[in-house]
C-alpha atoms as a PDB file:
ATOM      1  CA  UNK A   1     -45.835 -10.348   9.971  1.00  0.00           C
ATOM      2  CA  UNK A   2     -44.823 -10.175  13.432  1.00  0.00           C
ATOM      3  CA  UNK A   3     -41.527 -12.082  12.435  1.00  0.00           C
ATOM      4  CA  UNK A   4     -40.658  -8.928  10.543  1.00  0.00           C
ATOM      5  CA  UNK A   5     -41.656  -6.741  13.415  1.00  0.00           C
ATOM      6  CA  UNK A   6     -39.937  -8.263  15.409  1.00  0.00           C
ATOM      7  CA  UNK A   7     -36.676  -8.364  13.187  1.00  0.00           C
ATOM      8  CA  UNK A   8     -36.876  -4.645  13.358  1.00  0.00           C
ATOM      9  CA  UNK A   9     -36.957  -4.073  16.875  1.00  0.00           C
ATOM     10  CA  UNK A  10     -34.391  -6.231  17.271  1.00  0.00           C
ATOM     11  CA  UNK A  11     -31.893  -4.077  14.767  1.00  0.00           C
ATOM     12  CA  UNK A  12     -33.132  -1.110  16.128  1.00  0.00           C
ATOM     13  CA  UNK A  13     -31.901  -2.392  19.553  1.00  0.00           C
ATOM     14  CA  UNK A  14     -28.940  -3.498  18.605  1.00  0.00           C
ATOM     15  CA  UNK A  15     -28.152  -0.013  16.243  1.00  0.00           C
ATOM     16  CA  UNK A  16     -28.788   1.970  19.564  1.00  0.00           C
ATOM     17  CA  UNK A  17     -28.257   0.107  22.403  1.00  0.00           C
ATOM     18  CA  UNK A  18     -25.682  -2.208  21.296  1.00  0.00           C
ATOM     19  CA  UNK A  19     -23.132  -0.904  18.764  1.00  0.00           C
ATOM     20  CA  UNK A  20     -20.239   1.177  19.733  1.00  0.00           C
ATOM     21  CA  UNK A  21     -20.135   4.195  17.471  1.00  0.00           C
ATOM     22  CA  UNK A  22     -16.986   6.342  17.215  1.00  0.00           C
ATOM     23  CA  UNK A  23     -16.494   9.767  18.517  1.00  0.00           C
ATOM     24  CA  UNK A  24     -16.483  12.459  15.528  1.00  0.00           C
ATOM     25  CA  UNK A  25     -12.646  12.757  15.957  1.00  0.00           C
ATOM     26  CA  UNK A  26     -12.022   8.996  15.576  1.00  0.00           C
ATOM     27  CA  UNK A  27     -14.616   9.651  12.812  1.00  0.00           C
ATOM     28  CA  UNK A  28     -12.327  12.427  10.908  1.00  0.00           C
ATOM     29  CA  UNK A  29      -9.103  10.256  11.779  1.00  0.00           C
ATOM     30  CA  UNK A  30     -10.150   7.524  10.093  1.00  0.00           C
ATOM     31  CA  UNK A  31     -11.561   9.145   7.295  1.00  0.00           C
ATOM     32  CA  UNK A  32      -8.121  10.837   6.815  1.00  0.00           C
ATOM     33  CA  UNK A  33      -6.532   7.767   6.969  1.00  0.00           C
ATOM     34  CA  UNK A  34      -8.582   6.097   4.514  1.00  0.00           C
ATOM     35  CA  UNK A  35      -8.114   9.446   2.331  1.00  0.00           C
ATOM     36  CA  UNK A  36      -3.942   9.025   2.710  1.00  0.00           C
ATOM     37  CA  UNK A  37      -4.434   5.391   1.600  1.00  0.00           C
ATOM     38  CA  UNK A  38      -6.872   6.268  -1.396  1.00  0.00           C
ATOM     39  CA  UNK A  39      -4.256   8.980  -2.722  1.00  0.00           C
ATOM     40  CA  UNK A  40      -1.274   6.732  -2.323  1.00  0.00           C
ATOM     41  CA  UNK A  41      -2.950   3.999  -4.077  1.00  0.00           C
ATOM     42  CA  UNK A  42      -4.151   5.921  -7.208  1.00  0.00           C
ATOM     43  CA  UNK A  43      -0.520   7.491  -7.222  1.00  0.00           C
ATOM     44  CA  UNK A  44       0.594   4.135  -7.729  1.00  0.00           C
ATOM     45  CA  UNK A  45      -1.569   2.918 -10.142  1.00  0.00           C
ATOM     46  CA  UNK A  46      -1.342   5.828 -12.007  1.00  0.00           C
ATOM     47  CA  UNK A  47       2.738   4.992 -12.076  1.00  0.00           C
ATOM     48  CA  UNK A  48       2.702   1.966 -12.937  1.00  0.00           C
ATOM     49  CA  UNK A  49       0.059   2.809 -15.933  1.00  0.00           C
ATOM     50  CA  UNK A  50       2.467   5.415 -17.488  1.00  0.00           C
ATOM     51  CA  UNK A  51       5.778   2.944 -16.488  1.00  0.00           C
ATOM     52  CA  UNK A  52       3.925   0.768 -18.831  1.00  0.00           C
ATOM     53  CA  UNK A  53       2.374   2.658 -21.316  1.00  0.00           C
ATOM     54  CA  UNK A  54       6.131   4.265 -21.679  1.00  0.00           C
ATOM     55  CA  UNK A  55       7.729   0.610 -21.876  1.00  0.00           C
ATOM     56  CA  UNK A  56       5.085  -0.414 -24.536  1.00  0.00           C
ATOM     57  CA  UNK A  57       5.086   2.557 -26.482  1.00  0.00           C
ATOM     58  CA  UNK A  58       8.795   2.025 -26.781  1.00  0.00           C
ATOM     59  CA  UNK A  59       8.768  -1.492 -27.814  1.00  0.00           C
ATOM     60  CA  UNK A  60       6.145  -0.399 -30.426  1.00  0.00           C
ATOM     61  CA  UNK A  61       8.615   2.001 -31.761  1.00  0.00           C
ATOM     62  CA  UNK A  62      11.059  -1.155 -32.365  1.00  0.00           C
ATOM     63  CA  UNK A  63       8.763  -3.019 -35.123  1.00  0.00           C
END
């Protein structure tokens, strides 16, 4: 039992003592960034889903 006691002071240590945390602006600029990244990726899945469903739709307008 002390093992785990132990494990958890340790963490809590480390969590407060030992971690650098980021300011709440580098907070909100990352978050932005990862927001621009998330858009841009859907917007290109989302292209290349109706590039193919046009392509296939075609080609099953052939037979």
């Amino acid at each position: 039992m002390s093992k785990i006691r132990n494990y958890f002071r340790e963490s809590y240590y480390e969590l407060t003592e030992k971690v650098s945390w980021p300011t709440w602006q580098e907070l909100q600029a990352s978050t932005m960034i990862v927001l621009v990244a998330t858009i841009i990726i859907t917007l290109m899945v989302w292209g290349m889903d109706a590039v193919s469903h046009f392509v296939l739709t075609q080609y099953y307008n052939l037979l």
